[in-house]
C-alpha atoms as a PDB file:
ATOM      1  CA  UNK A   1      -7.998 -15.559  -3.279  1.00  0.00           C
ATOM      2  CA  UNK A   2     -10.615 -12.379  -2.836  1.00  0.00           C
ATOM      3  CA  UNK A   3      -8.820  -9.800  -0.782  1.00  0.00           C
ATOM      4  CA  UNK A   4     -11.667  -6.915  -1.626  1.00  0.00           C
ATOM      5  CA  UNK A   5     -10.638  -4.087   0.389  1.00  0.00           C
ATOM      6  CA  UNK A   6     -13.863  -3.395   2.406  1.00  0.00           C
ATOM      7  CA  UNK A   7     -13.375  -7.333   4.034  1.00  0.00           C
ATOM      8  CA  UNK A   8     -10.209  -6.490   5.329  1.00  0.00           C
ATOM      9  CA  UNK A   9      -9.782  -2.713   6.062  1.00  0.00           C
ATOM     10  CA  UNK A  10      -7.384  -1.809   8.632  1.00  0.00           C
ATOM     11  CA  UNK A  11      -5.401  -4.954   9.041  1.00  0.00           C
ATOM     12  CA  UNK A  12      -1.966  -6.023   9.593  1.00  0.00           C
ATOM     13  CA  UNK A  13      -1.057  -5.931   5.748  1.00  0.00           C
ATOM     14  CA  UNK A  14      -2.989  -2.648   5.679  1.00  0.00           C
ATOM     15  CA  UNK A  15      -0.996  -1.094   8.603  1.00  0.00           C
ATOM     16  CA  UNK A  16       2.031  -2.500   6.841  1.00  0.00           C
ATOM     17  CA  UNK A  17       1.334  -0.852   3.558  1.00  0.00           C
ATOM     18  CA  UNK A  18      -0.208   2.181   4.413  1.00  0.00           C
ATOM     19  CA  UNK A  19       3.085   3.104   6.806  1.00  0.00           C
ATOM     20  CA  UNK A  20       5.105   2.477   3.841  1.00  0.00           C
ATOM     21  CA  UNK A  21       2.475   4.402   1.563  1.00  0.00           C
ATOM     22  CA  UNK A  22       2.917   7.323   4.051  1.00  0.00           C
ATOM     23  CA  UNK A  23       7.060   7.214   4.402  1.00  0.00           C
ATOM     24  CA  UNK A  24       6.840   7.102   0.208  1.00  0.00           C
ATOM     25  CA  UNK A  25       4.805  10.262   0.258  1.00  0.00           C
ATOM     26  CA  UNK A  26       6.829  11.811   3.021  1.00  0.00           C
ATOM     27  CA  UNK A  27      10.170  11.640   1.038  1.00  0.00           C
ATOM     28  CA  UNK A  28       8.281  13.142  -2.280  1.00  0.00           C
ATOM     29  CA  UNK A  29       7.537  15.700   0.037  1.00  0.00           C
ATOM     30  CA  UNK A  30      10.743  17.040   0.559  1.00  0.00           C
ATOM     31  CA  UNK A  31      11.317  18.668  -2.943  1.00  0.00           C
ATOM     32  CA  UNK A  32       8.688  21.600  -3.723  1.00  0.00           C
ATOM     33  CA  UNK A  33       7.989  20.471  -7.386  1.00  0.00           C
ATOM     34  CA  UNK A  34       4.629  18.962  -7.805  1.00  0.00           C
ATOM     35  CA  UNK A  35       4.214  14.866  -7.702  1.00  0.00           C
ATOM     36  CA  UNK A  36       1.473  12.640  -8.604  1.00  0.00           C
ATOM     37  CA  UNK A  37       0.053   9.819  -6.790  1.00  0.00           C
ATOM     38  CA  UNK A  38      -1.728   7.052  -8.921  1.00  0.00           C
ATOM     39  CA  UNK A  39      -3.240   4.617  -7.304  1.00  0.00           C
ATOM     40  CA  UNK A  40      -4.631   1.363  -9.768  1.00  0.00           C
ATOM     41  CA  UNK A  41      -6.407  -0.264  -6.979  1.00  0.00           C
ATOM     42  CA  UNK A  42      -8.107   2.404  -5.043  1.00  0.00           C
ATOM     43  CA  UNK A  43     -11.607   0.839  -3.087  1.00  0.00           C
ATOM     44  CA  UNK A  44     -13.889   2.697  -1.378  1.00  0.00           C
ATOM     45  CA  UNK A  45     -11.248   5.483   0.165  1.00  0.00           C
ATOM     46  CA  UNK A  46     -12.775   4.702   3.376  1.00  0.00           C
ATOM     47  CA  UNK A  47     -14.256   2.391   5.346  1.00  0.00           C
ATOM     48  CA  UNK A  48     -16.779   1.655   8.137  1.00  0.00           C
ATOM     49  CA  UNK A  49     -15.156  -0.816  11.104  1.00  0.00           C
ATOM     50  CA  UNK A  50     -18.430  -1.102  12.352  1.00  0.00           C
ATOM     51  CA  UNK A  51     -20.521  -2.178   9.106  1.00  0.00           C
ATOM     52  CA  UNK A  52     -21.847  -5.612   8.000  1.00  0.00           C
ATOM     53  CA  UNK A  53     -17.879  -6.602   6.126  1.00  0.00           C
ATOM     54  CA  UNK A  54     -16.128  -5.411   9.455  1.00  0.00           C
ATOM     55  CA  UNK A  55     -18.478  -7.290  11.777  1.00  0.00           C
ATOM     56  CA  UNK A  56     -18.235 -10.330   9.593  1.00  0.00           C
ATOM     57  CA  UNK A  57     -14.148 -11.084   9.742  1.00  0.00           C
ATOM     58  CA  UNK A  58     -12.854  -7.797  11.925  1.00  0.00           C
ATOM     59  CA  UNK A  59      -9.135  -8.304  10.921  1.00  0.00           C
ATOM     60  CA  UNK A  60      -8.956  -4.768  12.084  1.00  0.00           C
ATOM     61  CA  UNK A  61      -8.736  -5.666  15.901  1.00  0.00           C
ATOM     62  CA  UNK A  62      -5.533  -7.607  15.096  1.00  0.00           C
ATOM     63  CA  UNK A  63      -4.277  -4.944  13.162  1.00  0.00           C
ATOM     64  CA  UNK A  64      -4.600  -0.938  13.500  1.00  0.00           C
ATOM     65  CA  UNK A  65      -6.744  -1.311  17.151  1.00  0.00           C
ATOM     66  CA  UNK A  66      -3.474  -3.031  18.240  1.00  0.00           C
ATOM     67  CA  UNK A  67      -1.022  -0.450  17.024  1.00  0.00           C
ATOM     68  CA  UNK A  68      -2.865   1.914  18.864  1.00  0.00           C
ATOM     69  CA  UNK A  69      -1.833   0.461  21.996  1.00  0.00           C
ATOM     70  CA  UNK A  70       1.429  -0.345  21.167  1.00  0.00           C
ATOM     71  CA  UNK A  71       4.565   1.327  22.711  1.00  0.00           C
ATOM     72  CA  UNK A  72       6.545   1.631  19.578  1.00  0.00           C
ATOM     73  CA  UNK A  73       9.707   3.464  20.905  1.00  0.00           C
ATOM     74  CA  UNK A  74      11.044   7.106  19.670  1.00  0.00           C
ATOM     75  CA  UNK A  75      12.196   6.522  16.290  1.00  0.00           C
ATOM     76  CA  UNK A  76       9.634   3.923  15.323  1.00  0.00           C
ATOM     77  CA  UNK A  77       7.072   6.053  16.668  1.00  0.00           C
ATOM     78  CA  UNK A  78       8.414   8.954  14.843  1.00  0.00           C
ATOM     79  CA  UNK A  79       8.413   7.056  11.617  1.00  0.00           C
ATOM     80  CA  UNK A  80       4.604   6.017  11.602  1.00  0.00           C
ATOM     81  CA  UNK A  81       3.514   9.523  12.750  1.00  0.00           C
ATOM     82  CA  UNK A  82       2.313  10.650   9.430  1.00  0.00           C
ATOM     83  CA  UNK A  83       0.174   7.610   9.450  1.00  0.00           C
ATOM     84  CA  UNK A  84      -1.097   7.527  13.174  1.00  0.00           C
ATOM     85  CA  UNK A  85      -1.999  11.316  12.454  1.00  0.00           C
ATOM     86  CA  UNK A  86      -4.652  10.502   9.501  1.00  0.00           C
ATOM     87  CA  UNK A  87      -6.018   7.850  11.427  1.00  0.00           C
ATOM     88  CA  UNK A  88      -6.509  10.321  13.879  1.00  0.00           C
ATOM     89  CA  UNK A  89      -8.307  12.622  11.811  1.00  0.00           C
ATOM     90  CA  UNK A  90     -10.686   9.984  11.051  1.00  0.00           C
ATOM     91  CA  UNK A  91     -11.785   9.494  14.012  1.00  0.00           C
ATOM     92  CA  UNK A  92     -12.043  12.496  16.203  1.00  0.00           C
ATOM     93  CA  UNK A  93     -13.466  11.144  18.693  1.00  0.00           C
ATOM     94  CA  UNK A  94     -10.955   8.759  19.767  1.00  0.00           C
ATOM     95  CA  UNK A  95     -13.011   5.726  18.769  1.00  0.00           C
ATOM     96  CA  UNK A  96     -11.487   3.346  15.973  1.00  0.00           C
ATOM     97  CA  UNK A  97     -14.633   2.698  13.691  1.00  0.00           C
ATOM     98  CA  UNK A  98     -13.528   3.984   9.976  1.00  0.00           C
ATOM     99  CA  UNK A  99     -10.369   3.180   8.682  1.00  0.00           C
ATOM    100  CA  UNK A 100      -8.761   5.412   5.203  1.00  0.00           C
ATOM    101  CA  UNK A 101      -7.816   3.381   2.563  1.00  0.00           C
ATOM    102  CA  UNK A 102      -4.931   4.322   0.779  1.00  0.00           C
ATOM    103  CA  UNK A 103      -6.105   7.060  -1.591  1.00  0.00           C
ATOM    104  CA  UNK A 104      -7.861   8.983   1.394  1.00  0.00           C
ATOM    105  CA  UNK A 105      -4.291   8.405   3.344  1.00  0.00           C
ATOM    106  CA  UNK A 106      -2.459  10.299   0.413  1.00  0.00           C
ATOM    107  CA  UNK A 107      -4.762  13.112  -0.541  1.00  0.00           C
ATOM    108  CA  UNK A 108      -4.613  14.355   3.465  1.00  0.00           C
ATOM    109  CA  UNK A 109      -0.695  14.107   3.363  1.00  0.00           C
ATOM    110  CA  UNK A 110      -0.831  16.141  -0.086  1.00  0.00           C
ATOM    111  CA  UNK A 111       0.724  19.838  -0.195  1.00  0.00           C
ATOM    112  CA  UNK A 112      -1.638  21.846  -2.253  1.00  0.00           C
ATOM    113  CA  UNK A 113       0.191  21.332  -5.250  1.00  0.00           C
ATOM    114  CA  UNK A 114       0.132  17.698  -5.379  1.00  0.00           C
ATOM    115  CA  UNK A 115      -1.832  15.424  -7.131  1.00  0.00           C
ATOM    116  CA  UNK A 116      -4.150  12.006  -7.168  1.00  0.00           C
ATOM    117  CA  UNK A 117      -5.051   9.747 -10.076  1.00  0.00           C
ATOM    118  CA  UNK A 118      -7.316   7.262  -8.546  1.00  0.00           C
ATOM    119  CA  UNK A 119      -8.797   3.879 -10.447  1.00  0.00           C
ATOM    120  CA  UNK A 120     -11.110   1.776  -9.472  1.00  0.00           C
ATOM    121  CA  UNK A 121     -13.414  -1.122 -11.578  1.00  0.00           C
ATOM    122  CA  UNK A 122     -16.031  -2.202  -9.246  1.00  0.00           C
ATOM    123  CA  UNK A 123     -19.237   0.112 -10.052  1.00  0.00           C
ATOM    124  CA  UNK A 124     -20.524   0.498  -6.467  1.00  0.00           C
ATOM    125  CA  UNK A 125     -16.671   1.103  -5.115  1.00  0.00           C
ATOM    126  CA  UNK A 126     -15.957   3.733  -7.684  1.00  0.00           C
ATOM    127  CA  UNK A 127     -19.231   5.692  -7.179  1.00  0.00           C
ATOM    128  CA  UNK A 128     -18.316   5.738  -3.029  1.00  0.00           C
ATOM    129  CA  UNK A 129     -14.784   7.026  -4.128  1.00  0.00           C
ATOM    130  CA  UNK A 130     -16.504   9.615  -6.374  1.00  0.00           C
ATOM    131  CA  UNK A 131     -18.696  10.744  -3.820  1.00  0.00           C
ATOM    132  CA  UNK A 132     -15.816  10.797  -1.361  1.00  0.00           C
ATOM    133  CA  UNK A 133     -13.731  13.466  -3.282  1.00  0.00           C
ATOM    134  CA  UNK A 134     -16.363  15.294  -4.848  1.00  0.00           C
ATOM    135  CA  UNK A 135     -15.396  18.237  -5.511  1.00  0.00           C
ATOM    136  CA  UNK A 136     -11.639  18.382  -4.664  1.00  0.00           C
ATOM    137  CA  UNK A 137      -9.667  19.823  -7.807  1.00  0.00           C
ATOM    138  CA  UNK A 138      -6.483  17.508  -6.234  1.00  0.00           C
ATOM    139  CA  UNK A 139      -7.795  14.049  -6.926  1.00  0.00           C
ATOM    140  CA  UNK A 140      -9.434  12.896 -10.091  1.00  0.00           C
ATOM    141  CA  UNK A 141     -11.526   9.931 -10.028  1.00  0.00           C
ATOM    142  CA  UNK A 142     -12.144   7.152 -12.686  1.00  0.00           C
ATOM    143  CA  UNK A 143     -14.046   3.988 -12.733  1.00  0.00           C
ATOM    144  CA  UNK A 144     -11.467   1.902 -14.758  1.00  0.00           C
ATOM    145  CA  UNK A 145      -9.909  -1.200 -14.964  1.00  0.00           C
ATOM    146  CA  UNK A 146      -6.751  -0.441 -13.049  1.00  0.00           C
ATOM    147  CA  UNK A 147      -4.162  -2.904 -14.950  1.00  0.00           C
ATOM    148  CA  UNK A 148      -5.420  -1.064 -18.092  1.00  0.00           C
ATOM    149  CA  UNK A 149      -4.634   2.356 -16.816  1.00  0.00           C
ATOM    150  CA  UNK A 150      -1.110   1.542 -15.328  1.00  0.00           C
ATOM    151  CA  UNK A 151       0.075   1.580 -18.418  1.00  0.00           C
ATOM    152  CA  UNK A 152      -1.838   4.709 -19.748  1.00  0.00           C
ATOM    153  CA  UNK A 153      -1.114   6.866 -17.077  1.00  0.00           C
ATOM    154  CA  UNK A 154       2.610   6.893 -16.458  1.00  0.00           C
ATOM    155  CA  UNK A 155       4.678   8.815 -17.085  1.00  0.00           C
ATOM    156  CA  UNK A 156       2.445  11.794 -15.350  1.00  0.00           C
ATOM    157  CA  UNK A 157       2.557  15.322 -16.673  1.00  0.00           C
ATOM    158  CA  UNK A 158       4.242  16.271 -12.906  1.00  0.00           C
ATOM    159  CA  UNK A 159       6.831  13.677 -13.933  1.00  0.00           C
ATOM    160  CA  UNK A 160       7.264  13.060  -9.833  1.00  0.00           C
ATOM    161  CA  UNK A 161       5.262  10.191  -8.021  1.00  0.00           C
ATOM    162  CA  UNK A 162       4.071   7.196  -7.116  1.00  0.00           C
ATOM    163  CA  UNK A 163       2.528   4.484  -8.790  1.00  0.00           C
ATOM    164  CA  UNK A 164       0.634   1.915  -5.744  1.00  0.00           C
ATOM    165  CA  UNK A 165      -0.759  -0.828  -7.502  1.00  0.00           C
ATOM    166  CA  UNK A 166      -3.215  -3.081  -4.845  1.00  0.00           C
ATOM    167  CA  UNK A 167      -4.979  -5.693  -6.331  1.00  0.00           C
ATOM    168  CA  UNK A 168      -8.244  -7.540  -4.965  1.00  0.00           C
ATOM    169  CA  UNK A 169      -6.547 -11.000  -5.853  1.00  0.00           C
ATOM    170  CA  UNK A 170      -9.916 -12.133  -6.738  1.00  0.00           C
ATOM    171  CA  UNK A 171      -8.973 -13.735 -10.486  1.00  0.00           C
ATOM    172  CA  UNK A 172      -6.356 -16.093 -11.486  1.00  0.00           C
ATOM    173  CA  UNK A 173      -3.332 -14.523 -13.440  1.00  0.00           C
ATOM    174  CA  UNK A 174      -2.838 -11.671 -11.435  1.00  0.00           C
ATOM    175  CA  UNK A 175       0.812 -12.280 -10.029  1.00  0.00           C
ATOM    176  CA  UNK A 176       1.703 -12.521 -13.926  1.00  0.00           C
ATOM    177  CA  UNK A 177      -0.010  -9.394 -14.287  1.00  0.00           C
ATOM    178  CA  UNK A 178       1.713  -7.614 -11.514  1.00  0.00           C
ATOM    179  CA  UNK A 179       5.010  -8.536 -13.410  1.00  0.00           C
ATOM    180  CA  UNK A 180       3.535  -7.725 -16.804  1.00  0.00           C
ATOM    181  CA  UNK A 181       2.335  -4.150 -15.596  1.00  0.00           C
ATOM    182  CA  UNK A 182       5.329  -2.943 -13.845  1.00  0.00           C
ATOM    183  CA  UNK A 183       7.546  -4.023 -16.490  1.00  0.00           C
ATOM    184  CA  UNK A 184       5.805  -2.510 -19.119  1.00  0.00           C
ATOM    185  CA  UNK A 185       4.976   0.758 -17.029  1.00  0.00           C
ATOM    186  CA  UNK A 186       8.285   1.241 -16.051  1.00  0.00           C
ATOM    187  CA  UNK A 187       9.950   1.035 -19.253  1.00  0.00           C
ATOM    188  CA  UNK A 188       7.657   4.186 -20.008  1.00  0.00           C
ATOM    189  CA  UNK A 189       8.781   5.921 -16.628  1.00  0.00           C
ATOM    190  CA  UNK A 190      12.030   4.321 -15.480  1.00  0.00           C
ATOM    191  CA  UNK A 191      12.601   7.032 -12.970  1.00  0.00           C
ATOM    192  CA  UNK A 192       8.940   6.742 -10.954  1.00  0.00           C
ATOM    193  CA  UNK A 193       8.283   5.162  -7.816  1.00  0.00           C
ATOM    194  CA  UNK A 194       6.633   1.995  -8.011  1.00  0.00           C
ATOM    195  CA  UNK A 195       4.886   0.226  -4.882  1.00  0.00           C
ATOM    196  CA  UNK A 196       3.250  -3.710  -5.271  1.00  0.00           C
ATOM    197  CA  UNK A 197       1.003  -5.177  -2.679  1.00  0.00           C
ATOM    198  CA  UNK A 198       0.675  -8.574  -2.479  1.00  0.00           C
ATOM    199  CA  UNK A 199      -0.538 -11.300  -0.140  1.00  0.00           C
ATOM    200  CA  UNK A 200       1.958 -14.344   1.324  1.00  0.00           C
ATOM    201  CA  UNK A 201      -0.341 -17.251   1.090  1.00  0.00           C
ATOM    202  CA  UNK A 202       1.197 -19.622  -1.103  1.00  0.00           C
ATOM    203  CA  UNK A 203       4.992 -19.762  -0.787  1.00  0.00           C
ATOM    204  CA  UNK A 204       5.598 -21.136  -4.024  1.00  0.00           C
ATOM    205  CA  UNK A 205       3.373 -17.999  -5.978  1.00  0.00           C
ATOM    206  CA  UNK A 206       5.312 -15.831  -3.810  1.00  0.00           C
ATOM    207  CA  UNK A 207       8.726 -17.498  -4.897  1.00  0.00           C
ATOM    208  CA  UNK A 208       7.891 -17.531  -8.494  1.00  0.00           C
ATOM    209  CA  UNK A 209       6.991 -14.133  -8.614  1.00  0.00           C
ATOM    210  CA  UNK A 210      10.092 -12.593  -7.514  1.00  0.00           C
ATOM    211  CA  UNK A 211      11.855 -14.668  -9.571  1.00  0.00           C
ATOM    212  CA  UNK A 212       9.573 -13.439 -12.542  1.00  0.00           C
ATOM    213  CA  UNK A 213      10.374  -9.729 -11.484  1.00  0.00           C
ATOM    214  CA  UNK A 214      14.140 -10.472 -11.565  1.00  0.00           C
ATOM    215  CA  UNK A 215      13.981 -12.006 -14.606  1.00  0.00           C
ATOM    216  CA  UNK A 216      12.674  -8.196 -16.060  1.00  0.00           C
ATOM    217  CA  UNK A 217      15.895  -6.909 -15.124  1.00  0.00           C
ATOM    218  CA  UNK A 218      14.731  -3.739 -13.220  1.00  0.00           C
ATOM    219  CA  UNK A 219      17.245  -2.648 -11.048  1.00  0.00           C
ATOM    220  CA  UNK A 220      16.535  -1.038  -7.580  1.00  0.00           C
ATOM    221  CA  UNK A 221      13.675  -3.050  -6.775  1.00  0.00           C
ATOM    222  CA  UNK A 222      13.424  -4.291  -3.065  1.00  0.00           C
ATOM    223  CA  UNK A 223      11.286  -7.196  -1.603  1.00  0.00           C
ATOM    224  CA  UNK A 224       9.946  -5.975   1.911  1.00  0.00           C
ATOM    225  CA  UNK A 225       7.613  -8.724   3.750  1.00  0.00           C
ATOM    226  CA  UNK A 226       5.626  -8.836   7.483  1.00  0.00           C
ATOM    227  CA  UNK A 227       5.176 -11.993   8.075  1.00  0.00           C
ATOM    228  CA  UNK A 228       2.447 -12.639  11.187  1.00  0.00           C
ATOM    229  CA  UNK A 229       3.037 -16.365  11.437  1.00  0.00           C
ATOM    230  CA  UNK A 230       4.871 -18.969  10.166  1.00  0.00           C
ATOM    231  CA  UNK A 231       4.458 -19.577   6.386  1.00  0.00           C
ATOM    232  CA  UNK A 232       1.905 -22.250   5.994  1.00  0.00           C
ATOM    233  CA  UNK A 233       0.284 -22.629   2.204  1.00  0.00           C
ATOM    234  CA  UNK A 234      -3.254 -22.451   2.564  1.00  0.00           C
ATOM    235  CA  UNK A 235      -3.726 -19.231   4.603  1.00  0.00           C
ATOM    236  CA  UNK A 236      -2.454 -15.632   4.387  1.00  0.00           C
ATOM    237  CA  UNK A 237       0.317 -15.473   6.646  1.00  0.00           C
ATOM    238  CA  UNK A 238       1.994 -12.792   6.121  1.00  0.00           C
ATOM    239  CA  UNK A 239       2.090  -9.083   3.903  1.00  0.00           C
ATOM    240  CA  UNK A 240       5.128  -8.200   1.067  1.00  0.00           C
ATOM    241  CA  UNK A 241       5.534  -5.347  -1.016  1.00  0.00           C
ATOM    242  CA  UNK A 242       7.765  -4.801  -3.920  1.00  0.00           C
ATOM    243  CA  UNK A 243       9.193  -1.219  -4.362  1.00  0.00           C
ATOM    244  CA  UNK A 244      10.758   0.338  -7.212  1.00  0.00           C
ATOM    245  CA  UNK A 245      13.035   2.837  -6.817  1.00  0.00           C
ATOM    246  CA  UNK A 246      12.605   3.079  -3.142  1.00  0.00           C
ATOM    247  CA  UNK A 247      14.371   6.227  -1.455  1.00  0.00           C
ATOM    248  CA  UNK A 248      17.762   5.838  -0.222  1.00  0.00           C
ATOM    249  CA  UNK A 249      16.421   6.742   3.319  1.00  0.00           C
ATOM    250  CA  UNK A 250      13.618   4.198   3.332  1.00  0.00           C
ATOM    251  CA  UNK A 251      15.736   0.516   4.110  1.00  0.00           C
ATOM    252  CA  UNK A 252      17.140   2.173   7.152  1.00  0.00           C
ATOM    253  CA  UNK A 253      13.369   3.326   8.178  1.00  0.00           C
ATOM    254  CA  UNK A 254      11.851  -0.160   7.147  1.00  0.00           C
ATOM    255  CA  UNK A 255      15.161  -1.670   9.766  1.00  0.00           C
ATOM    256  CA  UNK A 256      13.466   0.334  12.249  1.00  0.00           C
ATOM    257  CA  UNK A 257       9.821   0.196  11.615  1.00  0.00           C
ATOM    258  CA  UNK A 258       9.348  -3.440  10.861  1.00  0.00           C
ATOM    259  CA  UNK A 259      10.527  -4.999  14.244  1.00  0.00           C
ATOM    260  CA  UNK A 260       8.651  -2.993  16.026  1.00  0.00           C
ATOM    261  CA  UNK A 261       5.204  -3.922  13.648  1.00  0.00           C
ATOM    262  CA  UNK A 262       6.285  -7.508  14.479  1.00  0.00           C
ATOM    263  CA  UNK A 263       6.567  -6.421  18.307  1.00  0.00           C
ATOM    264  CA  UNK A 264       3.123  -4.716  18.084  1.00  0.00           C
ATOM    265  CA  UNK A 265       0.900  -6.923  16.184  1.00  0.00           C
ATOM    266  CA  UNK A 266       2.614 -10.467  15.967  1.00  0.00           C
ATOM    267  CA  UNK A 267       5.378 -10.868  19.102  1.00  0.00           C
ATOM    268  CA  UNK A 268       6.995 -14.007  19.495  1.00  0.00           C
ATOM    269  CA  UNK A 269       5.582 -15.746  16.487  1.00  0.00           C
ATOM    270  CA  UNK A 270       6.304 -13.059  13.683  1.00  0.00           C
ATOM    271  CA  UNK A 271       9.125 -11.709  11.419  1.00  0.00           C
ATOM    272  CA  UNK A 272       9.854  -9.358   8.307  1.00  0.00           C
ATOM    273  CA  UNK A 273      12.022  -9.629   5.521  1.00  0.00           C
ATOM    274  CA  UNK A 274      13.950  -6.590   3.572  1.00  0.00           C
ATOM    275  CA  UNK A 275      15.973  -7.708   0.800  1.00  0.00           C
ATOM    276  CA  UNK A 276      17.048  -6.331  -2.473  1.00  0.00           C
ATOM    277  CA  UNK A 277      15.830  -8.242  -5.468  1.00  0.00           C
ATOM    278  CA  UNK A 278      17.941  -6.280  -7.595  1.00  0.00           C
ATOM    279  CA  UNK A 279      20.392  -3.561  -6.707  1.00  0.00           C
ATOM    280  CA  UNK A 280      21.998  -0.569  -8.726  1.00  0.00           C
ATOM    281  CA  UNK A 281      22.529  -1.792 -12.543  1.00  0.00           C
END
């Protein structure tokens, strides 16, 4: 499966992820000391809705054009604010046509003491995200295989963060990888946030997985899913995310912000899952 970023920028699984991206970096927020943002995966940074990829397969007109017009309530509302705000910034003018990915969505939620590590392998990618942040003494740039540096780069010298690894899914191998990495990352940094995108196309991937991540024996590790349509192998149907370490705060959030993504971008045919893979040791 390729899921390059610029083919799919502001989507459902992106609006999904990013609003959890945002509530992660909202809670580091609320101690003064320092944290550190890597992000394995990184892409562009941002990304035109209106270029040649967009116009091609414009996923973003079932995803972030139709939370824009969705009536959320209060508390969900208040929850994706952070979010809705730096789309907001991106376009001024109040017409959707670029979309942040996710290191561009942290480094305008950073405090000026906080910090981004972002990787990215593919050469033409990683020179637009240099070009991006050129310049800012916050985020640090480097054109590297991102499974190589998850590893390398934890714990960080801040020892506060997130880790948000969001691979392409372009080569075979890489839901053992997924496993692999966070295992061996978090035995480095047991007490780090970790966040793990990945796609709900083939049931029985998806099923194996989390029973591979089990089988690590990390505890506090959650299994948080969007599903747009009924599971059907074949075709991406839906958008999960394993978290690490999640803040206390966030399953309550997710109880309020997921029904009302399903409301907004899938009603009467979608759903969302929140479940603990593994609790408290």
């Amino acid at each position: 499966m390729n899921y390059r970023h610029a083919f799919h920028a502001g989507n459902f699984a992106d609006v999904m992820k990013h609003i959890i991206l945002t509530r992660l970096i909202e809670y580091l927020k609320l101690k003064p000391g320092a944290f550190r943002v890597i992000d394995t995966h990184a892409g562009l940074g941002r990304y035109s809705l209106t270029g040649d990829e967009a116009k091609r397969n414009p996923e973003w007109k079932e995803g972030i054009a139709k939370l824009l017009k969705a009536e959320l309530g209060a508390r969900p509302a208040e929850l994706v604010k952070p979010y809705l705000d730096v789309i907001a910034a991106e376009n001024p003018n109040s017409t959707l046509s670029r979309y942040p990915g996710s290191p561009l969505i942290a480094r305008k939620l950073f405090r000026p003491q906080d910090r981004l590590s972002a990787l990215e392998l593919h050469p033409k990618d990683a020179r637009e995200l240099n070009k991006l942040f050129d310049g800012d003494v916050q985020a640090r740039i480097t054109a590297l295989d991102g499974w190589l540096a998850l590893n390398a780069y934890v714990p960080p010298k801040e020892k506060r963060g997130l880790v948000l690894v969001d691979p392409p899914f372009e080569e075979k191998g890489e839901w053992e990888r997924l496993v692999d990495g966070l295992y061996k990352a978090h035995r480095k940094w047991a007490t780090g946030l970790y966040a793990l995108w990945y796609p709900m196309k083939e049931p029985r991937e998806i099923n194996a997985f989390v029973a591979d991540l089990k089988r690590t024996g990390i505890t506090r590790m959650m299994r948080v899913e969007l599903l747009i349509d009924a599971p059907v192998a074949g075709r991406m149907f839906g958008s999960g995310m394993i978290l690490v370490n999640p803040p206390f705060v966030l399953e309550d959030e997710l109880k309020s912000i997921l029904p009302a993504l399903v409301k907004a971008l899938a009603p009467g045919k979608g759903s969302h899952r929140i479940e603990w893979i593994r609790g408290e040791a």
